[in-house]
Each structure stands twice: as structure tokens, then as C-alpha cells.
PDB file of N, CA and C in Angstrom:
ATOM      1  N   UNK A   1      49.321 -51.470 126.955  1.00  0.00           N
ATOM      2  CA  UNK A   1      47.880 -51.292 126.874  1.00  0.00           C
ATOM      3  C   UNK A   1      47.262 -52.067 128.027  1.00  0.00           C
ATOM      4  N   UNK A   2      46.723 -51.070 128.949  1.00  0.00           N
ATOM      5  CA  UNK A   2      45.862 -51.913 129.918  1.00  0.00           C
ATOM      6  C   UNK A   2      44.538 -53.149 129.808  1.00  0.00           C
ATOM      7  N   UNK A   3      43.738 -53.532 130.061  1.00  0.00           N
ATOM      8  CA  UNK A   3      43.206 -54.936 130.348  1.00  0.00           C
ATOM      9  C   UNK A   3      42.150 -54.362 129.368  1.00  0.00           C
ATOM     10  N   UNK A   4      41.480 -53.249 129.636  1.00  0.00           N
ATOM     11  CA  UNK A   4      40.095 -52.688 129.239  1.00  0.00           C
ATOM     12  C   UNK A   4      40.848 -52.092 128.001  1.00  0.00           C
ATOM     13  N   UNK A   5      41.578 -51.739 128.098  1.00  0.00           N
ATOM     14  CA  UNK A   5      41.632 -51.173 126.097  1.00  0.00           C
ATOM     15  C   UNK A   5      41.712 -52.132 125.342  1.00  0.00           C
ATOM     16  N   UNK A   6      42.343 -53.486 125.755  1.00  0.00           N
ATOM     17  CA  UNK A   6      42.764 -54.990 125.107  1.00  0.00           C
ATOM     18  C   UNK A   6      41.175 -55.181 124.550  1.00  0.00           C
ATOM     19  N   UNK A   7      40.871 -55.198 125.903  1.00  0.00           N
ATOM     20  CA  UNK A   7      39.075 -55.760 125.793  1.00  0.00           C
ATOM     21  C   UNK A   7      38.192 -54.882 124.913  1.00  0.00           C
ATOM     22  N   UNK A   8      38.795 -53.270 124.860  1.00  0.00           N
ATOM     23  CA  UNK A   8      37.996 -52.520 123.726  1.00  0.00           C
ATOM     24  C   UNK A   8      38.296 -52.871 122.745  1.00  0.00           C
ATOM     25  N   UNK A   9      39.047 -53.184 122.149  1.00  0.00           N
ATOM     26  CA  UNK A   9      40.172 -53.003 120.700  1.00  0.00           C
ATOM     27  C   UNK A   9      39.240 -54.324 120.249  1.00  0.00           C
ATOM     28  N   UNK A  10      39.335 -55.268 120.790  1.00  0.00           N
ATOM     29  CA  UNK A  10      38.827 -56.763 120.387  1.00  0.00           C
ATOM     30  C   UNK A  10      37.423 -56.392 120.035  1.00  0.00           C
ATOM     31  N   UNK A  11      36.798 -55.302 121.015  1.00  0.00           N
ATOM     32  CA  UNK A  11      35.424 -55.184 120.814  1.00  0.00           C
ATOM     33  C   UNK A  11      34.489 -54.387 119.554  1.00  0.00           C
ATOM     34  N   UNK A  12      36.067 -53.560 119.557  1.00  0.00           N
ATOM     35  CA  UNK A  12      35.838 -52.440 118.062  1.00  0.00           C
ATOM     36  C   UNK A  12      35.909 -53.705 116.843  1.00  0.00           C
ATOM     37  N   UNK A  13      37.066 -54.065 116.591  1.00  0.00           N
ATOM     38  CA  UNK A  13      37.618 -55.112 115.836  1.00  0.00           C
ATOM     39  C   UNK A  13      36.652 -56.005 115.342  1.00  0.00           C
ATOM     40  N   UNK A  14      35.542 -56.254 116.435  1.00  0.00           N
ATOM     41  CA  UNK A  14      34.795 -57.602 115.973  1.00  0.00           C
ATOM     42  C   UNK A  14      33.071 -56.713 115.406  1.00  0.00           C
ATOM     43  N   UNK A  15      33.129 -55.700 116.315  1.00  0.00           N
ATOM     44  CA  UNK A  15      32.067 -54.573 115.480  1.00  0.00           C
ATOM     45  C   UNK A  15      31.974 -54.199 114.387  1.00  0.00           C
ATOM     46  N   UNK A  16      33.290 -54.284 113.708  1.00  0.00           N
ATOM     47  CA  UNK A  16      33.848 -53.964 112.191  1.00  0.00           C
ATOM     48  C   UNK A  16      33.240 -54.939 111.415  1.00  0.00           C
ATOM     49  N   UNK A  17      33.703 -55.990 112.049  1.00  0.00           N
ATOM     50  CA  UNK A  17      34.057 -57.205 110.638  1.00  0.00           C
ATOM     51  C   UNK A  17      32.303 -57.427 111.225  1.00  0.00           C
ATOM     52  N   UNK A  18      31.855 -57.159 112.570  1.00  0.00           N
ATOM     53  CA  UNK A  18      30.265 -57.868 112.135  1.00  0.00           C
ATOM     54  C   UNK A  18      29.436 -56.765 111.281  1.00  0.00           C
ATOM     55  N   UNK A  19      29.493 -56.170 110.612  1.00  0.00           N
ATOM     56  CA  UNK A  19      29.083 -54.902 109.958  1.00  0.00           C
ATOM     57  C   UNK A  19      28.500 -55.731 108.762  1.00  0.00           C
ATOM     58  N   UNK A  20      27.129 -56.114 108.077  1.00  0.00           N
ATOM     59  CA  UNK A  20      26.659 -56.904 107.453  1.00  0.00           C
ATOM     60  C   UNK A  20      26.811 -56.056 105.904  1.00  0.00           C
ATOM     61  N   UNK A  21      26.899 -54.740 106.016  1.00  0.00           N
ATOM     62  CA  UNK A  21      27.304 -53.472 104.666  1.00  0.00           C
ATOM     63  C   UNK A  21      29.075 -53.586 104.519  1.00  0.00           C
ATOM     64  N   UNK A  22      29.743 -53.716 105.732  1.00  0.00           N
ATOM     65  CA  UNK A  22      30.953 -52.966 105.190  1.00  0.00           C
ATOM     66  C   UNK A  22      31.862 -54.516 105.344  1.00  0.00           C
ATOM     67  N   UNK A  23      31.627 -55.037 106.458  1.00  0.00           N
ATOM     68  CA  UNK A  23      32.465 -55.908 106.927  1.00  0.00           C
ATOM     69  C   UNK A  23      34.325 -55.639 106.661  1.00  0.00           C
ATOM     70  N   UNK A  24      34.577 -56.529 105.955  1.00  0.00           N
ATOM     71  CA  UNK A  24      36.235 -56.734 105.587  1.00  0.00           C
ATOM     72  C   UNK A  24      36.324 -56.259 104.459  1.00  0.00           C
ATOM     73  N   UNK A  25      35.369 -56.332 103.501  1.00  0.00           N
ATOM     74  CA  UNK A  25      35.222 -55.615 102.300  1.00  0.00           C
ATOM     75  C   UNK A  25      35.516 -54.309 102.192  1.00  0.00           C
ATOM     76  N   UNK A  26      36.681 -53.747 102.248  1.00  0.00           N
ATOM     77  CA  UNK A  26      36.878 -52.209 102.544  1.00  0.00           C
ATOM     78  C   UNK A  26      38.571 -51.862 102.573  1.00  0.00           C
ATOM     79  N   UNK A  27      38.800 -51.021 101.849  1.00  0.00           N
ATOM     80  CA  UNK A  27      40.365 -51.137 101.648  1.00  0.00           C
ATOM     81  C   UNK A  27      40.801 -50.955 103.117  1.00  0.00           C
ATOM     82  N   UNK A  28      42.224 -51.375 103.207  1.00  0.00           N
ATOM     83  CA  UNK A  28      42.761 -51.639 104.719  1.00  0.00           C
ATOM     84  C   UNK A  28      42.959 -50.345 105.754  1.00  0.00           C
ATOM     85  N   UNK A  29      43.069 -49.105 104.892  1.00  0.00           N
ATOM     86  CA  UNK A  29      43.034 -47.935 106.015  1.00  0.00           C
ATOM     87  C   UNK A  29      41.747 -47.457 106.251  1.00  0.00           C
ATOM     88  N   UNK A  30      41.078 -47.595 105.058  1.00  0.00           N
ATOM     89  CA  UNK A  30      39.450 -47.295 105.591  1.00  0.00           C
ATOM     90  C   UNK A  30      39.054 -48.398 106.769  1.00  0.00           C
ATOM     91  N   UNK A  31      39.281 -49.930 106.622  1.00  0.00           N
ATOM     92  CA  UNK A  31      39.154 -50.749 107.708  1.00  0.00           C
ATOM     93  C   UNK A  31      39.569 -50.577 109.079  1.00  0.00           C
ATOM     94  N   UNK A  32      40.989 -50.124 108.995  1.00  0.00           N
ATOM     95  CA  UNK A  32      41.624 -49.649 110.500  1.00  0.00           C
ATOM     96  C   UNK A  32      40.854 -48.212 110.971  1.00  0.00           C
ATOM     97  N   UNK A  33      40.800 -47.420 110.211  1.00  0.00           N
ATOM     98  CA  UNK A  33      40.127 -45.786 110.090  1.00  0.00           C
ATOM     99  C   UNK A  33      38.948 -46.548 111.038  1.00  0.00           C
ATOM    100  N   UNK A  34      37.779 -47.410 110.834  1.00  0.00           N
ATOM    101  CA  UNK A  34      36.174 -47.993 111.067  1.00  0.00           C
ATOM    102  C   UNK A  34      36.550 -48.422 112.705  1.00  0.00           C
ATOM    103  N   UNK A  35      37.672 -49.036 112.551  1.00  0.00           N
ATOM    104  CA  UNK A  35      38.311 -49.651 114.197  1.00  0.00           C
ATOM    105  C   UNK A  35      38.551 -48.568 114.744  1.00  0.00           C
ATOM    106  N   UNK A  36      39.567 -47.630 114.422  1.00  0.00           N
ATOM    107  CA  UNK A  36      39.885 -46.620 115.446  1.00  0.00           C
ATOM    108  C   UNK A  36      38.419 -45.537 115.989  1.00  0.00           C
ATOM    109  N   UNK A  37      37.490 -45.409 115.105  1.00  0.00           N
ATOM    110  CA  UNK A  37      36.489 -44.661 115.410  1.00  0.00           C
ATOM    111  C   UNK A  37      35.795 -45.610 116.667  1.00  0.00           C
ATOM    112  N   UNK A  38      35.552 -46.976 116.212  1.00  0.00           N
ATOM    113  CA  UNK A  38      34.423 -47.663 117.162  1.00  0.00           C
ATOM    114  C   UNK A  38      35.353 -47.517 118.468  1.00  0.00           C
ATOM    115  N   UNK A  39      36.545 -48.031 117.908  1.00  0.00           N
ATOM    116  CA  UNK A  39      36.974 -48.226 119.556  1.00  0.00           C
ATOM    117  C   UNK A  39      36.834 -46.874 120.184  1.00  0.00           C
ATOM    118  N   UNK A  40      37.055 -45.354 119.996  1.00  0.00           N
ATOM    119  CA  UNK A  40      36.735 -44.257 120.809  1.00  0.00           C
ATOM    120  C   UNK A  40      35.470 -44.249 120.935  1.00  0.00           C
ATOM    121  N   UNK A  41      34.613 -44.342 119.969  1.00  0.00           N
ATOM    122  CA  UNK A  41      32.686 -45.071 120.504  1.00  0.00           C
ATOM    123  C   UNK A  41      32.904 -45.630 121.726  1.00  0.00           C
ATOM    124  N   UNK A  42      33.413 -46.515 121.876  1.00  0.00           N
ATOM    125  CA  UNK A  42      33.208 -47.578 122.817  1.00  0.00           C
ATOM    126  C   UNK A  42      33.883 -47.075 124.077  1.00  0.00           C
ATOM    127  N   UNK A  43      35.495 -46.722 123.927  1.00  0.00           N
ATOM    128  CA  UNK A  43      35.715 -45.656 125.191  1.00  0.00           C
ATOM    129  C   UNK A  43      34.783 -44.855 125.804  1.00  0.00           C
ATOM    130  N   UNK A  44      33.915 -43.805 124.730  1.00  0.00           N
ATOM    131  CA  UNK A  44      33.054 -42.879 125.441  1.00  0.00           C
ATOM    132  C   UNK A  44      32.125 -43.390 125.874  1.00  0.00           C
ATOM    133  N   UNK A  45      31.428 -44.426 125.232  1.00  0.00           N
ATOM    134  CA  UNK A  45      30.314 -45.111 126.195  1.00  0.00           C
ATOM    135  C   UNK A  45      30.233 -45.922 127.657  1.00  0.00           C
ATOM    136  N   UNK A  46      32.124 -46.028 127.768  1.00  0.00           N
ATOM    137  CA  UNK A  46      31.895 -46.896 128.988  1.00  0.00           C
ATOM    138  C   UNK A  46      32.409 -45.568 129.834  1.00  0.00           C
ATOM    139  N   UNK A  47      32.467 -44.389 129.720  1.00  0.00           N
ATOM    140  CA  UNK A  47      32.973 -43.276 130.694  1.00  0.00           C
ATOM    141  C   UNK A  47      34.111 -42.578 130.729  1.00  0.00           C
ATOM    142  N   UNK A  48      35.083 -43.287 129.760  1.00  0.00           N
ATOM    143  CA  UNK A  48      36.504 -42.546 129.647  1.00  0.00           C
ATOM    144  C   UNK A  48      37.017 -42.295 128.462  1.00  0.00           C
ATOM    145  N   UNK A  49      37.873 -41.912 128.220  1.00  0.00           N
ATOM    146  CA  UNK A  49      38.822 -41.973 127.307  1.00  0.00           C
ATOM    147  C   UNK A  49      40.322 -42.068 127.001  1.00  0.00           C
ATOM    148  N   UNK A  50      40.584 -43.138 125.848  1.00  0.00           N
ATOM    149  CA  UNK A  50      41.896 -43.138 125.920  1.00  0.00           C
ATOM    150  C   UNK A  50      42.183 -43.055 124.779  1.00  0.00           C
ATOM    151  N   UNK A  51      43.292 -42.313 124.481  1.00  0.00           N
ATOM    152  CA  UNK A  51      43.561 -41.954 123.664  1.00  0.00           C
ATOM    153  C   UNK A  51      44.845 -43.109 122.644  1.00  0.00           C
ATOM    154  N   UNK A  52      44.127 -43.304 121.719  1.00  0.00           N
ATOM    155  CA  UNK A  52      45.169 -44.308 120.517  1.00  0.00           C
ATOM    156  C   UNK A  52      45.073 -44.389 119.325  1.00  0.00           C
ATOM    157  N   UNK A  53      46.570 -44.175 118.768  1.00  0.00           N
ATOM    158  CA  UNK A  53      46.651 -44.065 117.717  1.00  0.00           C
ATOM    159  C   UNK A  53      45.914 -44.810 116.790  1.00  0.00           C
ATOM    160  N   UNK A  54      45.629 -44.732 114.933  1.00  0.00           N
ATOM    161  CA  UNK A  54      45.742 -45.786 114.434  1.00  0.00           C
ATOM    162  C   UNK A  54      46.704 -46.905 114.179  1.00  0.00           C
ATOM    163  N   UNK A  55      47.839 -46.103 114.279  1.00  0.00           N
ATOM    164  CA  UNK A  55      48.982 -47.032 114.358  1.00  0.00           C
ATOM    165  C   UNK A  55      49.057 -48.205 115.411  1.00  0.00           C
ATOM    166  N   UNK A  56      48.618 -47.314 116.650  1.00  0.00           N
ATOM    167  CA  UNK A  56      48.902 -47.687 117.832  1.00  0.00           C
ATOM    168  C   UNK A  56      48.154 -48.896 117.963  1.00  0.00           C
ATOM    169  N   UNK A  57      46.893 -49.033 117.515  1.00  0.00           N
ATOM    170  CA  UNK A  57      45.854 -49.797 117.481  1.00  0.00           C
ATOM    171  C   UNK A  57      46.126 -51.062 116.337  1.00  0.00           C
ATOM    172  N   UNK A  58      46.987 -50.685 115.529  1.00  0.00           N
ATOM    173  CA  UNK A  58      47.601 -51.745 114.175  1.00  0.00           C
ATOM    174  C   UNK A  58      48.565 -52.518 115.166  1.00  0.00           C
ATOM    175  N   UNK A  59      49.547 -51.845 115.607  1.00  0.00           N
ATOM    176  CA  UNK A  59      50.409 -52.592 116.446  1.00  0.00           C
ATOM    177  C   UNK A  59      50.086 -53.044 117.449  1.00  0.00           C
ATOM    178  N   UNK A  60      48.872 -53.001 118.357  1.00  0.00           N
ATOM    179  CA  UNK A  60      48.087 -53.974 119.346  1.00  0.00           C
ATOM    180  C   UNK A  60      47.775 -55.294 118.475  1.00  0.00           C
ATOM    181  N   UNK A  61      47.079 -55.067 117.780  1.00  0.00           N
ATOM    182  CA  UNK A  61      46.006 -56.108 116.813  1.00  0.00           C
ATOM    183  C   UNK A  61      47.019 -56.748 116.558  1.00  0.00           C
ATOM    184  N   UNK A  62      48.398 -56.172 115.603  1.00  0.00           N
ATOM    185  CA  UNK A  62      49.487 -57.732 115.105  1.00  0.00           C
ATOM    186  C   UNK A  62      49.409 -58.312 116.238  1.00  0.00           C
ATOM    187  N   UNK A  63      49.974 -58.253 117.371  1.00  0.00           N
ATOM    188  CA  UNK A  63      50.557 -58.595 118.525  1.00  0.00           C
ATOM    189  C   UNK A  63      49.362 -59.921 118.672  1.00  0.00           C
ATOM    190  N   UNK A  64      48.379 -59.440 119.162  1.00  0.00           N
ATOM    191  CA  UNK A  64      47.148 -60.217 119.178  1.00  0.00           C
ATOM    192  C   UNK A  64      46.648 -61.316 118.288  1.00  0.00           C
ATOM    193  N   UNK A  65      46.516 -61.020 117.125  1.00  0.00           N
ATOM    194  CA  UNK A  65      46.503 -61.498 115.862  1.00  0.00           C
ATOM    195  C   UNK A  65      47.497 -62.488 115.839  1.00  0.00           C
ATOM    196  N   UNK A  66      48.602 -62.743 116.268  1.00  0.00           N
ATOM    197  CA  UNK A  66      49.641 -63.678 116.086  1.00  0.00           C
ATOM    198  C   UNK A  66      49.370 -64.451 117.187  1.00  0.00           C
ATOM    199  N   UNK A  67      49.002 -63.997 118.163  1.00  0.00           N
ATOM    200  CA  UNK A  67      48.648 -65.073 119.864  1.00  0.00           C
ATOM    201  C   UNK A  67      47.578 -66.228 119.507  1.00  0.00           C
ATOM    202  N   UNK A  68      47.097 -65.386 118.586  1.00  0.00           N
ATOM    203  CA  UNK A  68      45.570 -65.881 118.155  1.00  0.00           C
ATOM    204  C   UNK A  68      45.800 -66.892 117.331  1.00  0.00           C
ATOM    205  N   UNK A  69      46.479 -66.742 116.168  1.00  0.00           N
ATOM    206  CA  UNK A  69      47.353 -67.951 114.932  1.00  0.00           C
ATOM    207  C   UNK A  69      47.930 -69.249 116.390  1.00  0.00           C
ATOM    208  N   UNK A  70      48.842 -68.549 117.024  1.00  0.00           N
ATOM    209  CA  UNK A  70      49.253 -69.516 117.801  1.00  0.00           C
ATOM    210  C   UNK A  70      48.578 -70.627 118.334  1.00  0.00           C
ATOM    211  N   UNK A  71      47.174 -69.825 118.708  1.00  0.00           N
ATOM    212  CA  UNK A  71      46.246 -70.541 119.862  1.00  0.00           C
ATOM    213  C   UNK A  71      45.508 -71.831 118.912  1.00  0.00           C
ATOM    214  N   UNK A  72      45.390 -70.808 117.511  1.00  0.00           N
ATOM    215  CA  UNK A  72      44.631 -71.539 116.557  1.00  0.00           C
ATOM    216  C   UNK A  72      44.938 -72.685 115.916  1.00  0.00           C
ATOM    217  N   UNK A  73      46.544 -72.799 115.655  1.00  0.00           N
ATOM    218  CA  UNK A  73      47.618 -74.227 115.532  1.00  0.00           C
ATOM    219  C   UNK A  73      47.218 -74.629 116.269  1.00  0.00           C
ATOM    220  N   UNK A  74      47.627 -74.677 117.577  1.00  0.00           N
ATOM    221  CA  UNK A  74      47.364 -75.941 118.484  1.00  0.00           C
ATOM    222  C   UNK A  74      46.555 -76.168 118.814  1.00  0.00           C
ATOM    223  N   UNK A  75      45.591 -75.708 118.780  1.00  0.00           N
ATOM    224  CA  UNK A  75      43.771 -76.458 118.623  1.00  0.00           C
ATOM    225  C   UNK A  75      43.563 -77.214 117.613  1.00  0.00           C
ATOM    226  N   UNK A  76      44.188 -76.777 116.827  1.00  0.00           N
ATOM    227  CA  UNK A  76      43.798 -77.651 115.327  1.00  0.00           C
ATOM    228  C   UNK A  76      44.550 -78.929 115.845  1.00  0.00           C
ATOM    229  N   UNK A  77      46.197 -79.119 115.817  1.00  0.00           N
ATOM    230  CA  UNK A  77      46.598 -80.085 116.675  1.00  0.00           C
ATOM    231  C   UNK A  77      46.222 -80.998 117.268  1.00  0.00           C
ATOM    232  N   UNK A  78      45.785 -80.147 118.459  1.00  0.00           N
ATOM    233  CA  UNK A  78      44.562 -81.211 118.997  1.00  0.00           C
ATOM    234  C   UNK A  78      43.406 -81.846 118.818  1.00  0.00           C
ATOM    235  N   UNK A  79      43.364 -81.137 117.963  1.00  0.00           N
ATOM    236  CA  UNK A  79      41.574 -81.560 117.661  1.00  0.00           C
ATOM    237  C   UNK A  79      41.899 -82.672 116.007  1.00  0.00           C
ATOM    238  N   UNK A  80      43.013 -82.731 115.377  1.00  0.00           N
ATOM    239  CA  UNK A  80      43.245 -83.756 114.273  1.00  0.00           C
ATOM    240  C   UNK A  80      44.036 -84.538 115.405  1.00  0.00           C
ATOM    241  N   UNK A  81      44.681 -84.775 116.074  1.00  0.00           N
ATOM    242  CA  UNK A  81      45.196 -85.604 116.715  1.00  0.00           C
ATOM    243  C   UNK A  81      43.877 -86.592 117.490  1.00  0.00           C
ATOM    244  N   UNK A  82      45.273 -88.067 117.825  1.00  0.00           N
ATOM    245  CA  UNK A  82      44.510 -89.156 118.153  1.00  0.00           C
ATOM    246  C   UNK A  82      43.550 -88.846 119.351  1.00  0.00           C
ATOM    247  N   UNK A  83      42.581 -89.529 119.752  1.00  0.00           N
ATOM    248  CA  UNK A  83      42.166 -89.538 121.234  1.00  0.00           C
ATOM    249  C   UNK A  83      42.821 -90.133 121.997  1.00  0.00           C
ATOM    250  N   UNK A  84      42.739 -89.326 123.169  1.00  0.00           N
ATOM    251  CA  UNK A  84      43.704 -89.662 124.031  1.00  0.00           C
ATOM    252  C   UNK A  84      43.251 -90.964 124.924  1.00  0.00           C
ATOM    253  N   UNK A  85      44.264 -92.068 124.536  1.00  0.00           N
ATOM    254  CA  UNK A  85      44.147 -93.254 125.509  1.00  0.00           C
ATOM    255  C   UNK A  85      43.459 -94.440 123.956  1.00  0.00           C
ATOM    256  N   UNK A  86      43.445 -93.731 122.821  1.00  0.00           N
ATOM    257  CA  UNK A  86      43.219 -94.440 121.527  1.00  0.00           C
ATOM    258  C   UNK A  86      44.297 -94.593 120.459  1.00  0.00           C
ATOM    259  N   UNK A  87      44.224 -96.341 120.170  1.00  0.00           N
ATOM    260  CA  UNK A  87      45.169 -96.349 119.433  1.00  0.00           C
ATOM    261  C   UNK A  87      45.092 -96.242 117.748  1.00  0.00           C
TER     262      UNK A  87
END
């Protein structure tokens, strides 16, 4: 997946859950179903289209979704850990 679909997918993804009616509240294929629509919204509005599965779009998001856990440990890490140069 190129740079700009990464950047769509995140953009559909966060359009979803900011949805103040539907949000996360919504069984999980109707939820992915809400993503795969915005994100082709969002393709057509910036001029192109690409074409992706729902699947395809589930298996981006784990991928992501786990980078993200990762990033999110070690911030926490850091941020309960000592200051640095404090004993």
C-alpha cells in the first residue's frame, strides 16, 4: 500500500470512530463496511481511485494497529519512567 492510501485508510478510520451517532458502537462488519465506504469517499475526493478490499483494508489496519500498540508501550515507558539525570 502506497504512502497516500496509508494516509487514506487512517483518515477513513478516524472519520468512523469520530462519528458522534455511530462511532465504535456498531457490530464489526458494519464498522469495517463504514471504513471501506469513507475511504473510497475520500479516494474520490482527492481525484483517484484505488481500489481495496474490505479485507484488504482489515489487513492494513492490523498491521498498523500493532505499530501503534508498539509505539504506545514505549511512550508509556517513558513517560512512567525516572527523569532523566534524576535519582
Amino acid at each position: 500500500m502506497d504512502g497516500h492510501s496509508k494516509k487514506t485508510i487512517a483518515k477513513a478510520w478516524i472519520h468512523v470512530l469520530e462519528d458522534k451517532i455511530k462511532s465504535n458502537n456498531q457490530q464489526l462488519d458494519v464498522f469495517r463496511d463504514s471504513i471501506y465506504d469513507a475511504f473510497h469517499d475520500f479516494c474520490e475526493q482527492d481525484g483517484g481511485w484505488v481500489e481495496r478490499t474490505v479485507s484488504s483494508l482489515k489487513n492494513y489496519w492490523s498491521d498498523m494497529n500493532r505499530a501503534c500498540k508498539v509505539y504506545g508501550t514505549c511512550l508509556k515507558n517513558v513517560m512512567q519512567g525516572p527523569i532523566s539525570g534524576m535519582q
